[in-house]
C-alpha atoms as a PDB file:
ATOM      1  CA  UNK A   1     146.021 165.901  52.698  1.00  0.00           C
ATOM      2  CA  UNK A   2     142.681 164.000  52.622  1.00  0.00           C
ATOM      3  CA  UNK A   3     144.897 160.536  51.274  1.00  0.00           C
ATOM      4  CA  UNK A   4     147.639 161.216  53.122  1.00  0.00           C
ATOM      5  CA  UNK A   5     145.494 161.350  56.369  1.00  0.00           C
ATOM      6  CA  UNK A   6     143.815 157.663  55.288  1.00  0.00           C
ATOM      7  CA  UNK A   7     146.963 156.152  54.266  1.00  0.00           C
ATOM      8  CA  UNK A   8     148.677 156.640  57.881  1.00  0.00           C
ATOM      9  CA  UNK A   9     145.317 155.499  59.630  1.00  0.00           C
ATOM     10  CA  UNK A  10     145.790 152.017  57.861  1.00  0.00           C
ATOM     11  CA  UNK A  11     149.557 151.793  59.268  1.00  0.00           C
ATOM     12  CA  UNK A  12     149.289 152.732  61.990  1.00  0.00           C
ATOM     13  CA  UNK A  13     146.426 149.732  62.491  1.00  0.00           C
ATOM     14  CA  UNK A  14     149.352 147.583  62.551  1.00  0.00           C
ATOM     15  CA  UNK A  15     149.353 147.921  66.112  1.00  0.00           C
ATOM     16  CA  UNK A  16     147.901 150.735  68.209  1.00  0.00           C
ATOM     17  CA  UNK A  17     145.100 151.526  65.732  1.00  0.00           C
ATOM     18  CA  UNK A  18     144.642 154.036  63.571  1.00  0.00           C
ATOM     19  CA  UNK A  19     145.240 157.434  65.298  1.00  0.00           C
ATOM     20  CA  UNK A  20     147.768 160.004  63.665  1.00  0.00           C
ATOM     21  CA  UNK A  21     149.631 161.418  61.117  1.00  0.00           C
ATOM     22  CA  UNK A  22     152.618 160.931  62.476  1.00  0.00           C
ATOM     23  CA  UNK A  23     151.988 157.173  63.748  1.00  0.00           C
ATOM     24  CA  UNK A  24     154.221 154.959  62.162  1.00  0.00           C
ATOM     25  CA  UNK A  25     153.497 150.952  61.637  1.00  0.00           C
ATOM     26  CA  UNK A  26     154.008 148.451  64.800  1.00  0.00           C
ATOM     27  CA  UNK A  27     154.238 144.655  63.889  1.00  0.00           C
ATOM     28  CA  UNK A  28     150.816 143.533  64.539  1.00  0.00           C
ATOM     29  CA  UNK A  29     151.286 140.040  64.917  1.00  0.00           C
ATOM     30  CA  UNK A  30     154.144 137.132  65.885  1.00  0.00           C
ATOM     31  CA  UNK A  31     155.464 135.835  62.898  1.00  0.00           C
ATOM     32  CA  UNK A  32     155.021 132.159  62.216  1.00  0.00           C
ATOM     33  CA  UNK A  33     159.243 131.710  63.402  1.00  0.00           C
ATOM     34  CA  UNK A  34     161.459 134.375  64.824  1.00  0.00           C
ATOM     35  CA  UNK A  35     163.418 134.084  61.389  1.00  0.00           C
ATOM     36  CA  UNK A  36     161.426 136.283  59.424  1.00  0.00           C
ATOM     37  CA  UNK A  37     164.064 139.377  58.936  1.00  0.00           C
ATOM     38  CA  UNK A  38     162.529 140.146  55.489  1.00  0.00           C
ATOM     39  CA  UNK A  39     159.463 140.836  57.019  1.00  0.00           C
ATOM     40  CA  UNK A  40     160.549 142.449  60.200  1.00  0.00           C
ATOM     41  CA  UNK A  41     163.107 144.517  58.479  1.00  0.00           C
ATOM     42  CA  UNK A  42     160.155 145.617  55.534  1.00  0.00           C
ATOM     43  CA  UNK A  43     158.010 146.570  58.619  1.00  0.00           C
ATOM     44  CA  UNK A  44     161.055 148.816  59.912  1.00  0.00           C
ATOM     45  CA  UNK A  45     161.683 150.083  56.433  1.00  0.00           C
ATOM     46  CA  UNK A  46     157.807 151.267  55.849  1.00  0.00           C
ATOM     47  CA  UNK A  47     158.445 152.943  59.904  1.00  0.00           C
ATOM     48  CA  UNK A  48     160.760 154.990  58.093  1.00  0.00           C
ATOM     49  CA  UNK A  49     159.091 155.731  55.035  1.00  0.00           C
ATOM     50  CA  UNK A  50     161.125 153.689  52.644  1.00  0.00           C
ATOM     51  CA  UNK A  51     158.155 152.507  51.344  1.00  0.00           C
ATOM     52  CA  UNK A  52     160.297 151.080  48.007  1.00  0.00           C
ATOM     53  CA  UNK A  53     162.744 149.211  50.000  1.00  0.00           C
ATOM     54  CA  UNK A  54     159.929 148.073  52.397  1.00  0.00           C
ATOM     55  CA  UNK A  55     157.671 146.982  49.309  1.00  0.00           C
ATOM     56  CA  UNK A  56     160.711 144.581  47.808  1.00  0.00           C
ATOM     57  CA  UNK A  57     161.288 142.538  51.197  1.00  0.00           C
ATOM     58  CA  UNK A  58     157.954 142.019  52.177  1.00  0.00           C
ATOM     59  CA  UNK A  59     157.435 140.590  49.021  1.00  0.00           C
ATOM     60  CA  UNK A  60     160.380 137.940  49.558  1.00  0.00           C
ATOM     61  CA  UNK A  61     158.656 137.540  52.932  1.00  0.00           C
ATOM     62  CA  UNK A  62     155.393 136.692  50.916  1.00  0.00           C
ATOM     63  CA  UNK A  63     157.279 134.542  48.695  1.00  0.00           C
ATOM     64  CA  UNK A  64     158.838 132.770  51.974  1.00  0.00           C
ATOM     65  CA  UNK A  65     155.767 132.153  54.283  1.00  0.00           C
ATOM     66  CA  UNK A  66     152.824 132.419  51.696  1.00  0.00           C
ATOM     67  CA  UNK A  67     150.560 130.823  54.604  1.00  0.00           C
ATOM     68  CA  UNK A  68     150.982 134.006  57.189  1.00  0.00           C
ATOM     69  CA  UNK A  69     148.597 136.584  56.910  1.00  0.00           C
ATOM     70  CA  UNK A  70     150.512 138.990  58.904  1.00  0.00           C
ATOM     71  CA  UNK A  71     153.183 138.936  55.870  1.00  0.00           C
ATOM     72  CA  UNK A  72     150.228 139.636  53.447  1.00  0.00           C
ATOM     73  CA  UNK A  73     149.063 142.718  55.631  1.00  0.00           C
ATOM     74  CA  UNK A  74     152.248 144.182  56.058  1.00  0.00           C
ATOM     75  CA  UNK A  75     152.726 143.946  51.856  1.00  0.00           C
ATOM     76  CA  UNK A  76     149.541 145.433  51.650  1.00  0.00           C
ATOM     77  CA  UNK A  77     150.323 148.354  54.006  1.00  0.00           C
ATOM     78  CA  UNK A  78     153.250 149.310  51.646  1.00  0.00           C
ATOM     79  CA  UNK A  79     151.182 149.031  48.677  1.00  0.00           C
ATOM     80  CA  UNK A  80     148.857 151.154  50.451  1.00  0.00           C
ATOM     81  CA  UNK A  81     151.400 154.011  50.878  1.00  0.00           C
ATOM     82  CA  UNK A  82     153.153 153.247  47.499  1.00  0.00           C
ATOM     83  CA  UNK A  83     149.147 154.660  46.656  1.00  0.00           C
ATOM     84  CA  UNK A  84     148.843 151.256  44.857  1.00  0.00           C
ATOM     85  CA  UNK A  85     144.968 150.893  46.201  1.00  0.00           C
ATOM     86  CA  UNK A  86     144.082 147.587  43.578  1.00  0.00           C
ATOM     87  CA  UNK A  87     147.024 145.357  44.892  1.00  0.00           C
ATOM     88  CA  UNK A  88     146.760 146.634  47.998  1.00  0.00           C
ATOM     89  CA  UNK A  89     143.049 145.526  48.423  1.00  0.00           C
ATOM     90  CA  UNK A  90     144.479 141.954  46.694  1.00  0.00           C
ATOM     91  CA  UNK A  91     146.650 141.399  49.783  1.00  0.00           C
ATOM     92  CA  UNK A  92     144.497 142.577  52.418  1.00  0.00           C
ATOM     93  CA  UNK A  93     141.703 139.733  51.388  1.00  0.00           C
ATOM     94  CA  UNK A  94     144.609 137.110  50.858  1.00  0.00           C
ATOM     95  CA  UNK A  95     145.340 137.945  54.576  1.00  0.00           C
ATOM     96  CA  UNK A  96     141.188 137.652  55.542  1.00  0.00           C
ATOM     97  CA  UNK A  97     141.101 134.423  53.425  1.00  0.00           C
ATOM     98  CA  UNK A  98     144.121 132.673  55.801  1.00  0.00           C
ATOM     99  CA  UNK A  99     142.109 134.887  58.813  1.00  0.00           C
ATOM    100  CA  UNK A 100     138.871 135.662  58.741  1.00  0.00           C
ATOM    101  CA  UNK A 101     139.287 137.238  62.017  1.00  0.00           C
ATOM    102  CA  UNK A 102     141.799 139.405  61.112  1.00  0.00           C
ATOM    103  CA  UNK A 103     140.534 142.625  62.264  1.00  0.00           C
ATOM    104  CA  UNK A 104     143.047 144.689  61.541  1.00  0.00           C
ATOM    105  CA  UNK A 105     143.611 143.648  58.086  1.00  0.00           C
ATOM    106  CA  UNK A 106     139.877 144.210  57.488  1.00  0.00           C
ATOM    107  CA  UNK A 107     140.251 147.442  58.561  1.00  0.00           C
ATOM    108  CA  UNK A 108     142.732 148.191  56.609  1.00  0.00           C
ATOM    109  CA  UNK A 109     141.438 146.689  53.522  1.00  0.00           C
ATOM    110  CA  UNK A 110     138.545 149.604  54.160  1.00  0.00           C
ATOM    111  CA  UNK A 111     140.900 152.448  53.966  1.00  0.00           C
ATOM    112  CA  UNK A 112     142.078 151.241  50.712  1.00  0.00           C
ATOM    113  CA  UNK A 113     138.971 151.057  49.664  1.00  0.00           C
ATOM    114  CA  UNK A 114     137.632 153.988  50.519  1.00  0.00           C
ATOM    115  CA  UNK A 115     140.668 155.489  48.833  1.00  0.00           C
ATOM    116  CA  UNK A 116     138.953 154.393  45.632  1.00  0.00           C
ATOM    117  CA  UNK A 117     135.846 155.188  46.457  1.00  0.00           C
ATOM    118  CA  UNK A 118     133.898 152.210  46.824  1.00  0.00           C
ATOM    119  CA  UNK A 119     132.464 153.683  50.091  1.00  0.00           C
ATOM    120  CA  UNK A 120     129.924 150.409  50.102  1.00  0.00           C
ATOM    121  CA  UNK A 121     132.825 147.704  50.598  1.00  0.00           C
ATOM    122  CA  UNK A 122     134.714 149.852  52.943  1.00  0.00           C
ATOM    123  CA  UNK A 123     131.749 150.802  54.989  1.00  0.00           C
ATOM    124  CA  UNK A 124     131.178 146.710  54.774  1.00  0.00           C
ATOM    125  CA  UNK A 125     134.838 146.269  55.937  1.00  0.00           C
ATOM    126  CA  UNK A 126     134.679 148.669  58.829  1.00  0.00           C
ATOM    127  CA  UNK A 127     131.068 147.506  60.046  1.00  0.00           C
ATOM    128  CA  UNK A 128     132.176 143.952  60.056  1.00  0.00           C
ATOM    129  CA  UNK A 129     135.302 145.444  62.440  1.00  0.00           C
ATOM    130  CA  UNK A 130     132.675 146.816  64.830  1.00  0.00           C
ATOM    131  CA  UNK A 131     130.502 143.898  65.516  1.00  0.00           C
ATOM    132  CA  UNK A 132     133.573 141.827  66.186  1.00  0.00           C
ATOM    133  CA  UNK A 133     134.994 141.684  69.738  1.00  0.00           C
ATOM    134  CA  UNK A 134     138.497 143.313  69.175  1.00  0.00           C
ATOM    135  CA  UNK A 135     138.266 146.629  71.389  1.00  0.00           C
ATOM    136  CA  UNK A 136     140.808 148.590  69.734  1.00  0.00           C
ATOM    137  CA  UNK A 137     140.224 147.640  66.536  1.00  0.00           C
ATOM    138  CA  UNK A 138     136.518 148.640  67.101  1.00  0.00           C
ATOM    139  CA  UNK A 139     137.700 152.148  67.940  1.00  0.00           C
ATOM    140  CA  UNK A 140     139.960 152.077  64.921  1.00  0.00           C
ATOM    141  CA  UNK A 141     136.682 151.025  62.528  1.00  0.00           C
ATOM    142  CA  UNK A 142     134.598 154.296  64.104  1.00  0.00           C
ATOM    143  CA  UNK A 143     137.563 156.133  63.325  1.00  0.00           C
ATOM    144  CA  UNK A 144     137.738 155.049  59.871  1.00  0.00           C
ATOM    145  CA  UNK A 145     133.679 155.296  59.278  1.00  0.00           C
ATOM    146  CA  UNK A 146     133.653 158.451  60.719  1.00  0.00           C
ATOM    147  CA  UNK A 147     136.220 159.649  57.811  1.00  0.00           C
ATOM    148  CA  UNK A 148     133.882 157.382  55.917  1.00  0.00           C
ATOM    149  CA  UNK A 149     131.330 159.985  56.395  1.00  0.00           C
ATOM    150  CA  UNK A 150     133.238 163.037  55.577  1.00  0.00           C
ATOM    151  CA  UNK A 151     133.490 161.690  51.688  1.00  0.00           C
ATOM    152  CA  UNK A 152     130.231 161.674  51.933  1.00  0.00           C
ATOM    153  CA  UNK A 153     129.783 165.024  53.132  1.00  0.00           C
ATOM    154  CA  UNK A 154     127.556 163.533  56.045  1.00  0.00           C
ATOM    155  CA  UNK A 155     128.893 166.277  59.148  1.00  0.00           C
ATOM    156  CA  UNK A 156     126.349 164.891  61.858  1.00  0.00           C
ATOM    157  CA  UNK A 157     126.924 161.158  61.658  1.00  0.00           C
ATOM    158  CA  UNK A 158     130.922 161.869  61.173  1.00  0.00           C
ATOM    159  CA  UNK A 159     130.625 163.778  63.941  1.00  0.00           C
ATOM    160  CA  UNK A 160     129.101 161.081  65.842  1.00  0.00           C
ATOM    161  CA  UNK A 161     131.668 159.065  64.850  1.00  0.00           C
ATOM    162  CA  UNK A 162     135.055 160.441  65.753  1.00  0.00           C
ATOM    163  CA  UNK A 163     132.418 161.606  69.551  1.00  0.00           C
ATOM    164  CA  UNK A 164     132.434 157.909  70.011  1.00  0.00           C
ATOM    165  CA  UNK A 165     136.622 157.627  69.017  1.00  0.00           C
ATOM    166  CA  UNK A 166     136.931 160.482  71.557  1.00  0.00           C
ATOM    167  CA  UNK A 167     134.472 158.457  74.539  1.00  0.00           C
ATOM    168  CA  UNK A 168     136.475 155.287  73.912  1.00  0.00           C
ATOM    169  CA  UNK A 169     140.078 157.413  73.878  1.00  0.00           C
ATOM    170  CA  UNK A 170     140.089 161.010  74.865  1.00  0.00           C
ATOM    171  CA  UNK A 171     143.851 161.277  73.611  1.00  0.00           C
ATOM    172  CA  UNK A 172     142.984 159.950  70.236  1.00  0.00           C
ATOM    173  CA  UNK A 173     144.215 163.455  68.840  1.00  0.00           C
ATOM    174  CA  UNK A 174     143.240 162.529  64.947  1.00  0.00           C
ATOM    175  CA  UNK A 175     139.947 162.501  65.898  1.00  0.00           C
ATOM    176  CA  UNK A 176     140.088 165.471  67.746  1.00  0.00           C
ATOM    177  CA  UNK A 177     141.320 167.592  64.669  1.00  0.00           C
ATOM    178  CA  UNK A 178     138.659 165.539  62.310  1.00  0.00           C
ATOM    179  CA  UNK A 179     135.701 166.045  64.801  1.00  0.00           C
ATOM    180  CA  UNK A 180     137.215 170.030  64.929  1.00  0.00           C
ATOM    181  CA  UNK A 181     136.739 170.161  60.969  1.00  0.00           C
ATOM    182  CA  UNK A 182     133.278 168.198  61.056  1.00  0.00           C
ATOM    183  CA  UNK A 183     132.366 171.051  63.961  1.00  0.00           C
ATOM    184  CA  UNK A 184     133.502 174.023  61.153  1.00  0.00           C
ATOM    185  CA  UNK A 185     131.682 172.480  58.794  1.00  0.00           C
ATOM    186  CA  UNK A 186     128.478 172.599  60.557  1.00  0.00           C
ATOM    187  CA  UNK A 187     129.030 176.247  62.277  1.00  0.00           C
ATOM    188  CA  UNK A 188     129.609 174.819  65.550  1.00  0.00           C
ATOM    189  CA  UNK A 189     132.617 177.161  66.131  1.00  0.00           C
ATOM    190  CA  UNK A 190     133.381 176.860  69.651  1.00  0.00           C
ATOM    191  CA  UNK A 191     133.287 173.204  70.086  1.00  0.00           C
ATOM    192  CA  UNK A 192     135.499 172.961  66.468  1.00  0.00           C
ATOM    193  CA  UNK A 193     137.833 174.902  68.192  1.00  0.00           C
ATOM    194  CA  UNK A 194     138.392 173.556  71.301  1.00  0.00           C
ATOM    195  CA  UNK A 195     139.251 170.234  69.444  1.00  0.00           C
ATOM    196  CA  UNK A 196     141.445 172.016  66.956  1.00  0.00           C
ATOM    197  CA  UNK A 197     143.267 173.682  69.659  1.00  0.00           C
ATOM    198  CA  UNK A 198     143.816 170.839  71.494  1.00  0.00           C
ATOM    199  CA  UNK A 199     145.149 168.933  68.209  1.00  0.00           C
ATOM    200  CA  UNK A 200     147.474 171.585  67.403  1.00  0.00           C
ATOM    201  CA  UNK A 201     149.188 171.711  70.711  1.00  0.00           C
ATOM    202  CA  UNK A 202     150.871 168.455  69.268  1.00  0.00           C
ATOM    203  CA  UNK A 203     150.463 169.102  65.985  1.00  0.00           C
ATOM    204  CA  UNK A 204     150.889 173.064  65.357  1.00  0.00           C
ATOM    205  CA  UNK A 205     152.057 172.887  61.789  1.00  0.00           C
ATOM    206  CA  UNK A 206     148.974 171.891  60.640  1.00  0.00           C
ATOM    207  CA  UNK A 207     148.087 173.900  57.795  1.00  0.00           C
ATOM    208  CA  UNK A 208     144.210 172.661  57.769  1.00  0.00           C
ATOM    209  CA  UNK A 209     143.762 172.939  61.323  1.00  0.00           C
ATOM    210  CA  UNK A 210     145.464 176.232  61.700  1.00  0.00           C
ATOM    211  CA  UNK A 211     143.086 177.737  58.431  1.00  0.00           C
ATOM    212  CA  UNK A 212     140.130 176.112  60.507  1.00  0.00           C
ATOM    213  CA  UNK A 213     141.147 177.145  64.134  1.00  0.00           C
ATOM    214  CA  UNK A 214     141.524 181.148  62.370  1.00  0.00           C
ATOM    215  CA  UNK A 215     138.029 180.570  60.686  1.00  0.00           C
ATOM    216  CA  UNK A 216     136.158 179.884  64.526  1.00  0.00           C
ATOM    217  CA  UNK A 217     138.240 182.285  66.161  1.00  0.00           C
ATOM    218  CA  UNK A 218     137.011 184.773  63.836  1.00  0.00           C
ATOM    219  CA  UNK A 219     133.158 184.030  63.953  1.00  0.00           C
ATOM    220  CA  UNK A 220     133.889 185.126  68.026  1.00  0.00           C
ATOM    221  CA  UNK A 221     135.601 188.451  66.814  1.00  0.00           C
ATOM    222  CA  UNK A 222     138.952 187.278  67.826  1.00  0.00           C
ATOM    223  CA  UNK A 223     140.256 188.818  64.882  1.00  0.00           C
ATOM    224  CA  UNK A 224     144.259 189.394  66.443  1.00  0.00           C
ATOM    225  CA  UNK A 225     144.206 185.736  67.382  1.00  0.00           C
ATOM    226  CA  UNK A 226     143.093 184.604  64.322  1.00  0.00           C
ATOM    227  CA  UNK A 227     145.913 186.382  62.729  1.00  0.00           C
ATOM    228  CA  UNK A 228     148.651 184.415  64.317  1.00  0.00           C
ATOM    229  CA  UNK A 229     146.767 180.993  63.285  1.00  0.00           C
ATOM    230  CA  UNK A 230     146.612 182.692  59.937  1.00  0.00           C
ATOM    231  CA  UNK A 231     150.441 183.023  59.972  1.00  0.00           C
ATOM    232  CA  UNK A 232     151.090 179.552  61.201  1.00  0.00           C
ATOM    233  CA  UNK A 233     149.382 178.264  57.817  1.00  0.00           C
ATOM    234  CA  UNK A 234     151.553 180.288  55.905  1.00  0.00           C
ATOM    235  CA  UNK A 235     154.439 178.685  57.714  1.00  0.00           C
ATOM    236  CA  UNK A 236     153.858 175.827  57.632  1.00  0.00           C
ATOM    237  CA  UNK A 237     152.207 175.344  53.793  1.00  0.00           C
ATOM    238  CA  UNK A 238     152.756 178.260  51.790  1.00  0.00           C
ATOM    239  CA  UNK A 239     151.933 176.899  48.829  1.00  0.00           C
ATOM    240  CA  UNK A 240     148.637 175.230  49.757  1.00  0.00           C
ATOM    241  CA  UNK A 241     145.262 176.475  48.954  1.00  0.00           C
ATOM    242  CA  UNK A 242     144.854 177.738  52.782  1.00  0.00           C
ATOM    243  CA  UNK A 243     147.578 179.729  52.786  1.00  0.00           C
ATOM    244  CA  UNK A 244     146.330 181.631  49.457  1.00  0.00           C
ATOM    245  CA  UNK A 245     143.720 182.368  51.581  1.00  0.00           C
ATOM    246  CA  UNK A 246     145.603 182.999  55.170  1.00  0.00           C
ATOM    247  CA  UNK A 247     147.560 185.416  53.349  1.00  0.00           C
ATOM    248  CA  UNK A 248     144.780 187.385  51.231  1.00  0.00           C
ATOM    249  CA  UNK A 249     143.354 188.066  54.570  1.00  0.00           C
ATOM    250  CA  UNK A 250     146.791 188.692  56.556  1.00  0.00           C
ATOM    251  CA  UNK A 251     147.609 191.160  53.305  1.00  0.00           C
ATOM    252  CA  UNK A 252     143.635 192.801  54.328  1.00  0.00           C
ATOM    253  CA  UNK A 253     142.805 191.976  50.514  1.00  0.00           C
ATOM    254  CA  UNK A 254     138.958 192.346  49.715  1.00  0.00           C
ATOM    255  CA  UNK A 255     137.515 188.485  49.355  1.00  0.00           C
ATOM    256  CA  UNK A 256     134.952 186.821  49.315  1.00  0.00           C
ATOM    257  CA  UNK A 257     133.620 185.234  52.378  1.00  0.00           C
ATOM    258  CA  UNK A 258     136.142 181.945  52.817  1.00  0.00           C
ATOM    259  CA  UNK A 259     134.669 178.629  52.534  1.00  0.00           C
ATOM    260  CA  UNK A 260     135.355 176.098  55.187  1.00  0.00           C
ATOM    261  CA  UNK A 261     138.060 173.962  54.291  1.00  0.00           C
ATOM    262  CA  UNK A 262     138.683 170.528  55.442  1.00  0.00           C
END
């Protein structure tokens, strides 16, 4: 869920920023002519999660306009998905070296590669975002370092983080499930679940935030309420390490005391 959850933050920087699961890719710049269908149509494709497809005409739109750096993100947003972090990160700086000022393409270059865990040359990547002058994108970088953070199992600062996403953009609702799972993490249970709450009124199927929501609820002895968020993880990922646990305690098994999850 963890790379899944990066992966669509780097899309979606394409145009809005980096924001939700379920954000798909906006073209983030004008292409050099109006003519570029290869890229257009690879952008569409990726929308859709063709990521394949996508990955083969953004490449003939590489091949086409070698001097556009928008082409070069777009590649490397597909390679991204495709989970193809090295050439992904090649593209990304072949867009920076055409544009320096790229923002979004240094942003996304971050998310790759945190994905590989060279946390020092994201973190450079996502600092050099916020002392630029693009607003959004600077929202998009706290985003990303506060996720940043969470690898490194650092609750308070990734916590301050996704607090300044949430300042900036109160319907930013990633950040309100992230900050929610920071908040579990560091036994602030009522504050974790008033963001998780609020996340999964858009998102209920969330298995995490479901298996997180269940955890505060029960630290306030909301046991019956719990129980439904319980069953929603169950639902919605029956297979997944949560619901193992959603359902040990639905079936009133003897456990041990759950560990938070992210």
């Amino acid at each position: 869920m963890k790379r899944t959850r990066a992966l669509v933050l780097a899309v979606a920087a394409l145009g809005a920023g980096c924001s939700g699961l379920k954000q798909k890719p906006a073209e983030q710049q004008n292409p050099l002519t109006v003519d570029m269908l290869n890229y257009r149509n690879g952008l569409a494709l990726l929308r859709d999660g063709k990521v394949d497809e996508a990955i083969q005409l953004l490449k003939t739109a590489v091949d086409a306009y070698p001097g556009d750096p928008a082409v070069w993100n777009g590649l490397g947003l597909a390679l991204l998905y495709k989970q193809e972090y090295p050439l992904a990160i090649g593209n990304f700086s072949e867009a920076l070296r055409l544009n320096p000022d790229f923002v979004e393409a240094r942003n996304n270059r971050g998310v790759a590669f945190m994905e590989i865990g060279k946390l020092r040359e994201a973190e450079a990547d996502f600092q050099a975002v916020l002392s630029g002058s693009a607003s959004r994108e600077k929202v998009t970088a706290h985003f990303n370092q506060g996720q940043l953070e969470v690898k490194r199992e650092a609750w308070e600062a990734a916590e301050k983080e996704f607090t300044i996403v949430l300042a900036e953009d109160p319907k930013y609702l990633r950040a309100s499930r992230e900050r929610g799972l920071v908040r579990v993490q560091r036994d602030e249970f009522s504050d974790a679940l008033d963001d998780l709450l609020r996340y999964l009124k858009a998102e209920p199927r969330d298995a995490s935030a479901n298996y997180n929501a269940a955890l505060a609820l029960l630290t306030t002895g909301r046991r019956d309420v719990a129980r439904k968020y319980m069953q929603r993880v169950v639902a919605a990922a029956p297979e997944s390490e949560e619901a193992k646990k959603a359902k040990r305690f639905l079936e009133d098994e003897p456990a041990s005391p759950p560990r938070k999850e992210r």
